[in-house]
Protein backbone atom coordinates (compact mmCIF):
# COMPACT_ATOMS: atom_id res chain seq x y z
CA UNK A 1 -3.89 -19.71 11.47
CA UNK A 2 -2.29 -18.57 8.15
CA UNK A 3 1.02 -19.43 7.50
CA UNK A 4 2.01 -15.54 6.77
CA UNK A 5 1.14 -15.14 10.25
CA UNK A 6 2.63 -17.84 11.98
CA UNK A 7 5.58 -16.70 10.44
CA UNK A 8 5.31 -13.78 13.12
CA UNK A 9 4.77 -15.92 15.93
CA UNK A 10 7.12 -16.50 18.74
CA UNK A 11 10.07 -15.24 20.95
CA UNK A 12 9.22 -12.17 22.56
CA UNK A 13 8.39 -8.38 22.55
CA UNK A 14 11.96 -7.37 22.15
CA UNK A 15 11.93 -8.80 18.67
CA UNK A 16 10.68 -8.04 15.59
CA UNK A 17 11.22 -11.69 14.15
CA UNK A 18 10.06 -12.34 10.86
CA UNK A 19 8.41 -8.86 10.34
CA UNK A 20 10.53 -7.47 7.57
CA UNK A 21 10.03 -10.94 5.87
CA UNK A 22 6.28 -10.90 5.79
CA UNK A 23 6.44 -7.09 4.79
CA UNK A 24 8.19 -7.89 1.60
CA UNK A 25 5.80 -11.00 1.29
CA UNK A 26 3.14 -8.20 1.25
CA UNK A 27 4.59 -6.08 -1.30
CA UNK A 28 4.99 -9.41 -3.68
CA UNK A 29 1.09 -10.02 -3.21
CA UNK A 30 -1.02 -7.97 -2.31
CA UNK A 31 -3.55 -10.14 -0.73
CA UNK A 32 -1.73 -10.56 1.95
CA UNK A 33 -2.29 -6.90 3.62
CA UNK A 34 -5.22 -8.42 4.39
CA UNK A 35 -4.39 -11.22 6.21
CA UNK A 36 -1.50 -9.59 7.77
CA UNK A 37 -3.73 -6.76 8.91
CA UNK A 38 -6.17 -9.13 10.42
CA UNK A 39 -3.29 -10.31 11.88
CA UNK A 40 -3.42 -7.17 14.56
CA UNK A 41 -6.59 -8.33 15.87
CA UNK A 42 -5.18 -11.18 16.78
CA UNK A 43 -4.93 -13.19 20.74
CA UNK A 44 -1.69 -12.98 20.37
CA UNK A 45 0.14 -9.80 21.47
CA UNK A 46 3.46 -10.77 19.69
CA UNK A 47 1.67 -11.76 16.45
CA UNK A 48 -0.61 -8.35 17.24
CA UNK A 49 2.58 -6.19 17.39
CA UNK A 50 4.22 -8.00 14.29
CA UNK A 51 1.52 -7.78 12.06
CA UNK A 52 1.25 -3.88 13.08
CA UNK A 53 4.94 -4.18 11.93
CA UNK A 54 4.98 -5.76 8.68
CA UNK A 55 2.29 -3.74 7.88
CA UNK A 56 3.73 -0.47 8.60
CA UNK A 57 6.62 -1.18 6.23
CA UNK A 58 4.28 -2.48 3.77
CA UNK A 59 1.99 0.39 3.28
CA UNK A 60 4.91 2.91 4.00
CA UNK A 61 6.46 1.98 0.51
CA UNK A 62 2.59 1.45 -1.12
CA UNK A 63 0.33 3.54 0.87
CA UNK A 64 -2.52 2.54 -1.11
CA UNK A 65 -2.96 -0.60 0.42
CA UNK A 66 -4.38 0.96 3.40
CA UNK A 67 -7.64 2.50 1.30
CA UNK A 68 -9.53 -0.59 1.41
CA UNK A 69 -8.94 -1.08 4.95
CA UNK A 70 -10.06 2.61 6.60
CA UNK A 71 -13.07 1.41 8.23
CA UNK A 72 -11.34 -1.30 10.04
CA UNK A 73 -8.43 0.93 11.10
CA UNK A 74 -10.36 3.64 12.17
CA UNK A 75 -12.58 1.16 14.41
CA UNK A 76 -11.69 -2.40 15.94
CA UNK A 77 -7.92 -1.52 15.16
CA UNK A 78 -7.95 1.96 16.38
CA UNK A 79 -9.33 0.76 19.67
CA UNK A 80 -6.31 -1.54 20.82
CA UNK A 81 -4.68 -0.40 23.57
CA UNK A 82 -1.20 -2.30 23.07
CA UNK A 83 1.43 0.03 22.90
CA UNK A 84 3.26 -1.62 20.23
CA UNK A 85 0.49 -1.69 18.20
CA UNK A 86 -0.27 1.95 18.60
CA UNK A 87 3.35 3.15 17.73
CA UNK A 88 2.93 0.93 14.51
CA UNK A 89 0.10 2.16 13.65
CA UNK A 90 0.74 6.26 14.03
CA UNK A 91 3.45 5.97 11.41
């Protein structure tokens, strides 16, 4: 796993741990949306609701990092059912 994401590993669905971290990670580089974004696909529902986090803030402040990324949120991303991924995501 990458270490931005392990970063939002951990604790429980009442937190947002390291989310606002990883978000500002994002906005230093770039590359990262994409791992981060990934990152929603993931097993793991807290890293899954996290990522959908940290990725919200990111692209709410630089909206063009979600351009790239359309077809993937439009299809395996749309598709997740987890709630806290869905709220995430609608903003």
């Amino acid at each position: 796993m990458h270490p931005i994401l392990q970063k939002l590993a951990g604790g429980d669905r009442r937190s947002i741990g390291c989310a606002n971290e990883v978000a500002e990670e994002i906005l230093a580089d770039s590359d990262l949306f994409a791992i981060v974004l990934e990152g929603i696909l993931h097993d793991d529902p807290i890293i899954r609701m996290r990522a959908a986090d940290a990725v919200e803030k990111a692209s709410s402040k630089r909206p063009g990092l979600l351009q790239p990324h359309k077809r993937m949120l439009f299809g395996e991303i749309a598709a997740i059912r987890q709630q806290e991924v869905r709220w995430h995501l609608s903003l």
